[in-house]
C-alpha atoms as a PDB file:
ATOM      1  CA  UNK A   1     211.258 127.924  99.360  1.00  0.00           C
ATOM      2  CA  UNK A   2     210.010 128.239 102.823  1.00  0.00           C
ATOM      3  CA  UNK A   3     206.316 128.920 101.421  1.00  0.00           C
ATOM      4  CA  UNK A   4     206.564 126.326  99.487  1.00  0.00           C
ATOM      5  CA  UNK A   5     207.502 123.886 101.873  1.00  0.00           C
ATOM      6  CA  UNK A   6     204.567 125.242 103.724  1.00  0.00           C
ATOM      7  CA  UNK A   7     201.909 124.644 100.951  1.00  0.00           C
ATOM      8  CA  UNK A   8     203.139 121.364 101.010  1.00  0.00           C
ATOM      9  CA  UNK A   9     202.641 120.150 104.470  1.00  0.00           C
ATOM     10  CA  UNK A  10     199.370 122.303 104.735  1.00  0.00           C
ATOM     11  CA  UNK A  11     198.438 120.318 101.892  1.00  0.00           C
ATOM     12  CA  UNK A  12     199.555 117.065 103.800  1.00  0.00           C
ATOM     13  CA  UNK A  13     197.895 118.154 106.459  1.00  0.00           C
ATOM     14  CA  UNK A  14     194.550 118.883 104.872  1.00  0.00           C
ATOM     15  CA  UNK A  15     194.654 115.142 103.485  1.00  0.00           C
ATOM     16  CA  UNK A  16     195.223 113.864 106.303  1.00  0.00           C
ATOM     17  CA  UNK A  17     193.078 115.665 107.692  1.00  0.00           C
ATOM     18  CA  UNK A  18     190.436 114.044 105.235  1.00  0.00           C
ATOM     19  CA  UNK A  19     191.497 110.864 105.625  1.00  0.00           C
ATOM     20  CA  UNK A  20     190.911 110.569 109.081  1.00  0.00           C
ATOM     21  CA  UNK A  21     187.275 112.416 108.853  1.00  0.00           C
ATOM     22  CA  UNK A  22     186.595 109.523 106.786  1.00  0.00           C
ATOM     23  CA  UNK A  23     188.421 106.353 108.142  1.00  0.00           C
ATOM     24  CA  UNK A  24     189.058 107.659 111.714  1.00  0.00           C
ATOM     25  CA  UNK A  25     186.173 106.496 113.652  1.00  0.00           C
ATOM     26  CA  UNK A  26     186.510 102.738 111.753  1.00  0.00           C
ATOM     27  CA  UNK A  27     189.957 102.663 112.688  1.00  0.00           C
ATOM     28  CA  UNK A  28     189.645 103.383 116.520  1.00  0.00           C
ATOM     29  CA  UNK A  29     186.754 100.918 116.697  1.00  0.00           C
ATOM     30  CA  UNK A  30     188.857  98.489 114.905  1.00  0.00           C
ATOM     31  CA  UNK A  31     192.015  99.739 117.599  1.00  0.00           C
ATOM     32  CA  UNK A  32     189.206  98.780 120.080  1.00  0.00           C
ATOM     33  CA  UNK A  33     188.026  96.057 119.382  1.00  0.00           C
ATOM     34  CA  UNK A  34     191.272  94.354 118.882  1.00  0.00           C
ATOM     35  CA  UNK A  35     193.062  95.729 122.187  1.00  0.00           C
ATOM     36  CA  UNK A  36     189.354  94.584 123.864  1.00  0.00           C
ATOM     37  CA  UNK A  37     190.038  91.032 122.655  1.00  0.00           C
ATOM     38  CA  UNK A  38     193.047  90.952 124.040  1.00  0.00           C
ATOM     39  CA  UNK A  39     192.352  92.419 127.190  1.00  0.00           C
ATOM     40  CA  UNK A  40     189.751  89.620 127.011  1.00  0.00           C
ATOM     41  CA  UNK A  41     191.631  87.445 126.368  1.00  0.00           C
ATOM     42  CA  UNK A  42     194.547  87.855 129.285  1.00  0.00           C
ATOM     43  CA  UNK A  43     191.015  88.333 131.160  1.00  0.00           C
ATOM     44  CA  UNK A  44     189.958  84.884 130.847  1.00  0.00           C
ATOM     45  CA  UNK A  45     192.755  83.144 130.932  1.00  0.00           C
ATOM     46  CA  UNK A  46     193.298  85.263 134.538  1.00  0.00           C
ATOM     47  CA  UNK A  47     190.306  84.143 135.483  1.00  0.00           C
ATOM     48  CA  UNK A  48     190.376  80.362 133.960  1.00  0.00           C
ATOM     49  CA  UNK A  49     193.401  80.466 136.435  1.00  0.00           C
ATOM     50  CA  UNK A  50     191.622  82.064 139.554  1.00  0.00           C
ATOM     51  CA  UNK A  51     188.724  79.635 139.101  1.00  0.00           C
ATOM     52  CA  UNK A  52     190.811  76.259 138.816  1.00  0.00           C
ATOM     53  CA  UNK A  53     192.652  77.453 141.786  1.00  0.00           C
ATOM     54  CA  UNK A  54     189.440  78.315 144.214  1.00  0.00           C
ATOM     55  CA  UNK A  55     187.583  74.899 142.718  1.00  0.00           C
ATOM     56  CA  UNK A  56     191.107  72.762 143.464  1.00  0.00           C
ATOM     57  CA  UNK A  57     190.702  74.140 147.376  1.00  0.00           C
ATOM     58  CA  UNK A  58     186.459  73.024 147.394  1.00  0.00           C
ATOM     59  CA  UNK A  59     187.152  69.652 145.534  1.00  0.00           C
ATOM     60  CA  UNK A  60     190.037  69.294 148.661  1.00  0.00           C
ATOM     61  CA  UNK A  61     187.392  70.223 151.272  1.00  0.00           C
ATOM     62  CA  UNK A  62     184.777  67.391 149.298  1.00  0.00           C
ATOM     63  CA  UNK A  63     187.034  64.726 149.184  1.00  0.00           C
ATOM     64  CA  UNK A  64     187.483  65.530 153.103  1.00  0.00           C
ATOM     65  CA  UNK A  65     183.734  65.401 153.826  1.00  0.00           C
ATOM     66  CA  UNK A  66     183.839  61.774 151.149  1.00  0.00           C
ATOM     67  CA  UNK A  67     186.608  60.437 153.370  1.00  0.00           C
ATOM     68  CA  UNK A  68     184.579  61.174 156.620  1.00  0.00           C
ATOM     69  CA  UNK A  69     181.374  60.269 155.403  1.00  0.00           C
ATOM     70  CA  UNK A  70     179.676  63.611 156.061  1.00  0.00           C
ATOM     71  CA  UNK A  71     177.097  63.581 153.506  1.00  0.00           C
ATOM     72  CA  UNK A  72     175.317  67.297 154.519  1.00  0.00           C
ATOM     73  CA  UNK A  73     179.066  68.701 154.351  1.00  0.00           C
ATOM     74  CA  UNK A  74     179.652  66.600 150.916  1.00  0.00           C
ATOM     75  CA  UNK A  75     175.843  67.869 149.816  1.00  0.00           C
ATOM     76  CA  UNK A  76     176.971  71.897 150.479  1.00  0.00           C
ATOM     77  CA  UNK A  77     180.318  71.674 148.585  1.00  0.00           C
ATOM     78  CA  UNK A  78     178.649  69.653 145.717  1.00  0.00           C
ATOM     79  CA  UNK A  79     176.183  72.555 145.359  1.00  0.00           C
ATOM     80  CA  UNK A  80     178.510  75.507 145.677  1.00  0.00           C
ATOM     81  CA  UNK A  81     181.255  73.555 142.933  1.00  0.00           C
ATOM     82  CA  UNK A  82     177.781  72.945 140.674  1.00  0.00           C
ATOM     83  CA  UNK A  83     176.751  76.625 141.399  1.00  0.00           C
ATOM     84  CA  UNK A  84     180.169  78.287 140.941  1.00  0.00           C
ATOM     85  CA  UNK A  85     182.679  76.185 139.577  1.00  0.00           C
ATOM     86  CA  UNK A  86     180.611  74.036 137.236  1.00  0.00           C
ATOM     87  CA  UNK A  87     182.911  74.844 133.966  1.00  0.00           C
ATOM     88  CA  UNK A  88     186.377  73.389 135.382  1.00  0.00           C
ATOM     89  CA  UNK A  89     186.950  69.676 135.501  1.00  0.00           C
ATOM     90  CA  UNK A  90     187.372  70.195 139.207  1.00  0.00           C
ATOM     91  CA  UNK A  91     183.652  70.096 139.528  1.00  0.00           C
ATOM     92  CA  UNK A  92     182.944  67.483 137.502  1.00  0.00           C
ATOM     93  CA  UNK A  93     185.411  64.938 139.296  1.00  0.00           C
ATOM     94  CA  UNK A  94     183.868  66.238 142.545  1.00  0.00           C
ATOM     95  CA  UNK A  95     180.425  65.283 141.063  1.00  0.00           C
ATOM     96  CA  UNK A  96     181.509  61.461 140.292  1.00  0.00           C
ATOM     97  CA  UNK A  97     183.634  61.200 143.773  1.00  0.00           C
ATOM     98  CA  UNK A  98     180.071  62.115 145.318  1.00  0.00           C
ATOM     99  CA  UNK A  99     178.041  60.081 143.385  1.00  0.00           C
ATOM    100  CA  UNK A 100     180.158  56.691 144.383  1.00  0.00           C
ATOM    101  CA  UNK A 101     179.767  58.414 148.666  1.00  0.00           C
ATOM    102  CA  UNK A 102     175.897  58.816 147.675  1.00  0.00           C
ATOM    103  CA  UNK A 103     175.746  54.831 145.954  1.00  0.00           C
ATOM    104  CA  UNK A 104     177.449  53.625 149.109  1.00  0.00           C
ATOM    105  CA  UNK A 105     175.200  55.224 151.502  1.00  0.00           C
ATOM    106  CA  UNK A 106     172.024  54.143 149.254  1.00  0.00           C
ATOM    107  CA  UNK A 107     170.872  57.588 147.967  1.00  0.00           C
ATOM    108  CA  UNK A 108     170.840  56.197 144.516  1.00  0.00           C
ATOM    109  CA  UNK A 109     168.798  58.560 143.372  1.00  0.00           C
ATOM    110  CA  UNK A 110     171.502  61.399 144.454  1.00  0.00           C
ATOM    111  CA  UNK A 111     173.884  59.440 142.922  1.00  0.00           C
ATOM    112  CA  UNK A 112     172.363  59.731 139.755  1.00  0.00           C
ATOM    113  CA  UNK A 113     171.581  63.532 140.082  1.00  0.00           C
ATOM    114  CA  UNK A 114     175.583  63.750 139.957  1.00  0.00           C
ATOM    115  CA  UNK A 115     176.943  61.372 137.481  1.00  0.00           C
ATOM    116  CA  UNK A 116     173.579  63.043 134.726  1.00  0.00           C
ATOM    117  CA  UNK A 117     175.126  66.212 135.904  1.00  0.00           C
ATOM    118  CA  UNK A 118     178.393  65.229 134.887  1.00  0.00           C
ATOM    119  CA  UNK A 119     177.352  64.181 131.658  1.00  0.00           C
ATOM    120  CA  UNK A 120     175.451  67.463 130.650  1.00  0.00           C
ATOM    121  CA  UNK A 121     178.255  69.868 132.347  1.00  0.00           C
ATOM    122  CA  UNK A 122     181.624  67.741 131.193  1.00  0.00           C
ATOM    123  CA  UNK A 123     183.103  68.479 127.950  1.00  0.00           C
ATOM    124  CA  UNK A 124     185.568  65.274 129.015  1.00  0.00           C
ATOM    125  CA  UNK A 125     184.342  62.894 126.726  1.00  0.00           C
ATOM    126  CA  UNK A 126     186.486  60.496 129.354  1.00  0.00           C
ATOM    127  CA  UNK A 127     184.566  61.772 132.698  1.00  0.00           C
ATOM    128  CA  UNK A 128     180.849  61.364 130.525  1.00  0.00           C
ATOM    129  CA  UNK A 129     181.795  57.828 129.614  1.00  0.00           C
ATOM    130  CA  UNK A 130     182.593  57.365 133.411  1.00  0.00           C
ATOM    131  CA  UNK A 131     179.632  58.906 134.626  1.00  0.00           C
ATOM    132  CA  UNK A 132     177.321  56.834 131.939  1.00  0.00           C
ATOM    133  CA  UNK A 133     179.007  53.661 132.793  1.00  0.00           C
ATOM    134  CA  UNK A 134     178.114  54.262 136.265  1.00  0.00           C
ATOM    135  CA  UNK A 135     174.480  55.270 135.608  1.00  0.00           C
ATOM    136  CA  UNK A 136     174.256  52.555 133.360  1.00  0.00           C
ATOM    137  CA  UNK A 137     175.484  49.836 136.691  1.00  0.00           C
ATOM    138  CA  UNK A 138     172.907  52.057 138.845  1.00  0.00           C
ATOM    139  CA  UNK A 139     169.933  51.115 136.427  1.00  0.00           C
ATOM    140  CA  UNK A 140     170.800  47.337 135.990  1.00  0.00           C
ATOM    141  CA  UNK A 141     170.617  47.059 139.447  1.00  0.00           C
ATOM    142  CA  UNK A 142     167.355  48.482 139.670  1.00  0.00           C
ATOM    143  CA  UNK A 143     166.071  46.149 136.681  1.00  0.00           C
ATOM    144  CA  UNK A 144     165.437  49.516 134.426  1.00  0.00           C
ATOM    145  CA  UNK A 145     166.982  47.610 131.795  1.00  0.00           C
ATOM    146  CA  UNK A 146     166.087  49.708 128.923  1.00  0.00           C
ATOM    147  CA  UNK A 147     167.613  52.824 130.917  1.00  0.00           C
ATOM    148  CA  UNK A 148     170.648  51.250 131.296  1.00  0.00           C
ATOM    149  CA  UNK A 149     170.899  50.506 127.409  1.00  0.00           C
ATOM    150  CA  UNK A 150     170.170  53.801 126.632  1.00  0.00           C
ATOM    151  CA  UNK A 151     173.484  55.098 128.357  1.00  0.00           C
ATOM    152  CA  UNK A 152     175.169  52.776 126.658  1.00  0.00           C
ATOM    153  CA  UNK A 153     174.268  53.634 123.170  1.00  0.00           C
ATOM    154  CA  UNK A 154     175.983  57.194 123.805  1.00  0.00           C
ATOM    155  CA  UNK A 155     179.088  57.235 121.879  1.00  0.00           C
ATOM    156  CA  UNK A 156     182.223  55.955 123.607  1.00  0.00           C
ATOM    157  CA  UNK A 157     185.851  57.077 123.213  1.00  0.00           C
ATOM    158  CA  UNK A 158     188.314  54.175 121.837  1.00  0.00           C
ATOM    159  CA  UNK A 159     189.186  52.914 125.743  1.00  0.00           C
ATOM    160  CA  UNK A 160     185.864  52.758 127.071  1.00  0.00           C
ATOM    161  CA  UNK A 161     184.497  51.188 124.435  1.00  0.00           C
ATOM    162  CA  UNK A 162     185.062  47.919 125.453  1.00  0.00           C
ATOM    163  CA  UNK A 163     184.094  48.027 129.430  1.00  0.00           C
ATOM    164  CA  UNK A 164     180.390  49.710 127.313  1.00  0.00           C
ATOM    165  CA  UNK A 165     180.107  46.562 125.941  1.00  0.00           C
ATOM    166  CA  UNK A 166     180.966  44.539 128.853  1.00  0.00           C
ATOM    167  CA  UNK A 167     178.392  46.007 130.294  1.00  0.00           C
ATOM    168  CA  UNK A 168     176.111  45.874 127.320  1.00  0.00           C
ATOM    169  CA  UNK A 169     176.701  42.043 128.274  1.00  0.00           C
ATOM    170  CA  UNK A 170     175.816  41.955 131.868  1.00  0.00           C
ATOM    171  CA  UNK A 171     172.312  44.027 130.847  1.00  0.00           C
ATOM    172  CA  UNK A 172     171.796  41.180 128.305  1.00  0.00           C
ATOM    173  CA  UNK A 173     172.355  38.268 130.295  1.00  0.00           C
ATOM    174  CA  UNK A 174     170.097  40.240 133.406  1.00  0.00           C
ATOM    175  CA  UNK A 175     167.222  40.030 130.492  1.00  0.00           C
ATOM    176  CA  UNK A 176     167.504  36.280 129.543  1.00  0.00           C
ATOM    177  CA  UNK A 177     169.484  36.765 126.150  1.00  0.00           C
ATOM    178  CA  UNK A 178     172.530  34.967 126.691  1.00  0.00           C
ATOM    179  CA  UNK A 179     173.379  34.682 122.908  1.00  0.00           C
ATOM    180  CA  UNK A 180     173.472  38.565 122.786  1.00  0.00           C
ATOM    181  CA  UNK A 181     175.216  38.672 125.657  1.00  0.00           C
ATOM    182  CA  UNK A 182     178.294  36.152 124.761  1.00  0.00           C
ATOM    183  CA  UNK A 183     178.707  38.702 121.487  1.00  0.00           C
ATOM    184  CA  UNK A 184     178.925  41.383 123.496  1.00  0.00           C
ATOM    185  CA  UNK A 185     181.470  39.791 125.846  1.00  0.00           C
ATOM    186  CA  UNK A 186     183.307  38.468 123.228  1.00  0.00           C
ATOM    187  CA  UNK A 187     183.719  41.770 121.052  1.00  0.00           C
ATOM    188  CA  UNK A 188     185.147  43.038 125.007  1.00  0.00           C
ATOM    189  CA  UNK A 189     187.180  40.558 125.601  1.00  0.00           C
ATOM    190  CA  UNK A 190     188.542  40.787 121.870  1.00  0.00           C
ATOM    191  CA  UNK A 191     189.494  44.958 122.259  1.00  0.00           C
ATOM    192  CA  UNK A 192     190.494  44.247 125.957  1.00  0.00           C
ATOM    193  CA  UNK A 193     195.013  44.582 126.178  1.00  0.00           C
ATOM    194  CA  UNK A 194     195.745  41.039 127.127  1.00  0.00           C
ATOM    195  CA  UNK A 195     197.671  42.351 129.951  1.00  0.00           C
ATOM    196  CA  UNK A 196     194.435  43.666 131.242  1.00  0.00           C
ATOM    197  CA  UNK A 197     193.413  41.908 134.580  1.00  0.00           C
ATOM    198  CA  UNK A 198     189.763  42.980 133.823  1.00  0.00           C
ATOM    199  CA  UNK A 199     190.034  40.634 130.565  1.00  0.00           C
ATOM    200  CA  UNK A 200     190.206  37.451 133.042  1.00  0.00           C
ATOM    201  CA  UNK A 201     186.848  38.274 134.502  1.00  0.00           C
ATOM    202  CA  UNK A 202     185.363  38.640 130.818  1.00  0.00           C
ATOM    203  CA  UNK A 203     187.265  35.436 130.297  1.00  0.00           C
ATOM    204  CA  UNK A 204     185.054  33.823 133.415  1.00  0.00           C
ATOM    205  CA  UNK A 205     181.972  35.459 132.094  1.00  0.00           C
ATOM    206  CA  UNK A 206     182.169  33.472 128.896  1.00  0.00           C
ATOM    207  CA  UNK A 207     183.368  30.140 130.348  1.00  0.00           C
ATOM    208  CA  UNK A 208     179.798  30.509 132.124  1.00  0.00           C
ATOM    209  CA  UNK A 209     178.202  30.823 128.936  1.00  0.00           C
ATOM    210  CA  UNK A 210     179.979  27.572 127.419  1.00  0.00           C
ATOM    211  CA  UNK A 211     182.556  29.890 125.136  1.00  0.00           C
ATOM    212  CA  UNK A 212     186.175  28.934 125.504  1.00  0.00           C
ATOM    213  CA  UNK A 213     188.255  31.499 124.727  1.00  0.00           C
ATOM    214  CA  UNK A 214     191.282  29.436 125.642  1.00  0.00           C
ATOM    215  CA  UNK A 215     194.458  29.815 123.263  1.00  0.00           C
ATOM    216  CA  UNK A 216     194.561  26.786 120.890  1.00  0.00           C
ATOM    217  CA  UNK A 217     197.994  24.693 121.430  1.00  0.00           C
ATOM    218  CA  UNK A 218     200.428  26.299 119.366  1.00  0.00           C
ATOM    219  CA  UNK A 219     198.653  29.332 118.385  1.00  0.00           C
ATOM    220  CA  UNK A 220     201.587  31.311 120.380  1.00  0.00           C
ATOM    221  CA  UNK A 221     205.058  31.121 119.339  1.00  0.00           C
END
């Protein structure tokens, strides 16, 4: 009985021992591969973690150097967030806090360099539609009219969409085309929450162009 009990395991064995001549090295890649992603994975999110913590403590020390008006400090800690940091929203925020420091001190052009950064670098489809309203403002002042409509043109999310076409307005009326520039207005002031205090300057803007967008008598109950 003993024997064959033996032949039997020895025969277990052998397969086995075939299997795993023939699947083995597929299955420890496969072991590897799977452990590696998770390692990877707890990786990344470790580090995800370690970066958002380290670009929290620069975006700290740039608002500092924003407050004080130090522009070489606020120039250094832009570069190392852009350098280092440039994947965490951190960075990004840091970039449009500078570019309204660089506007006020007229370096427009810096300005610029941080808000086109912001829209390359961002995945925030809210902090590109920031930075291309502001570029958009930067160009009408400077007359570069077409520039201005090109940033506008970029697709909006839902709540931007109507300060884009307020602005879409002011570009308008800077050119001459005031009829273009009331529709643009108007479609604003239309998606702007009535509650909105911004909707009472689009209100103004269109009472300058002869539209009155006062309520008719009755048309609230």
């Amino acid at each position: 009985m003993a024997s064959h009990l033996d032949l039997e395991e020895q025969e277990q064995l052998d397969q086995l021992k075939h299997f795993w001549k023939r699947y083995g090295n597929a299955i420890t890649w496969l072991l590897i591969a799977v452990l590696g992603t998770f390692a990877a994975y707890n990786g990344w999110q470790l580090w995800q973690r370690k970066q958002g913590a380290e670009a929290a403590v620069m975006y700290d020390q740039l608002e500092a150097a924003a407050q004080a008006g130090d522009l070489p400090k606020l120039d250094r800690t832009l570069a190392d967030m852009k350098d280092r940091y440039a994947g965490t929203t951190y960075a990004h925020q840091a970039a449009l806090m500078a570019a309204r420091i660089y506007y006020e001190k007229d370096k427009a052009d810096s300005a610029k360099a941080a808000l086109a950064w912001v829209v390359e670098k961002s995945a925030d489809e809210g902090l590109q539609a920031i930075a291309r309203l502001r570029l958009a403002g930067i160009a009408l002042e400077a007359k570069a009219y077409d520039e201005a409509l090109t940033q506008l043109a970029a697709k909006m999310p839902t709540a931007f969409a109507a300060l884009a076409d307020d602005r879409r307005g002011d570009v308008l009326l800077a050119q001459g085309k005031n009829a273009e520039a009331k529709v643009q207005y108007g479609k604003a002031h239309a998606a702007m929450d009535e509650r909105a205090e911004y909707r009472q300057l689009l209100e103004v803007k269109l009472n300058a162009l002869g539209v009155d967008v006062t309520p008719a008598a009755g048309a609230k109950k």
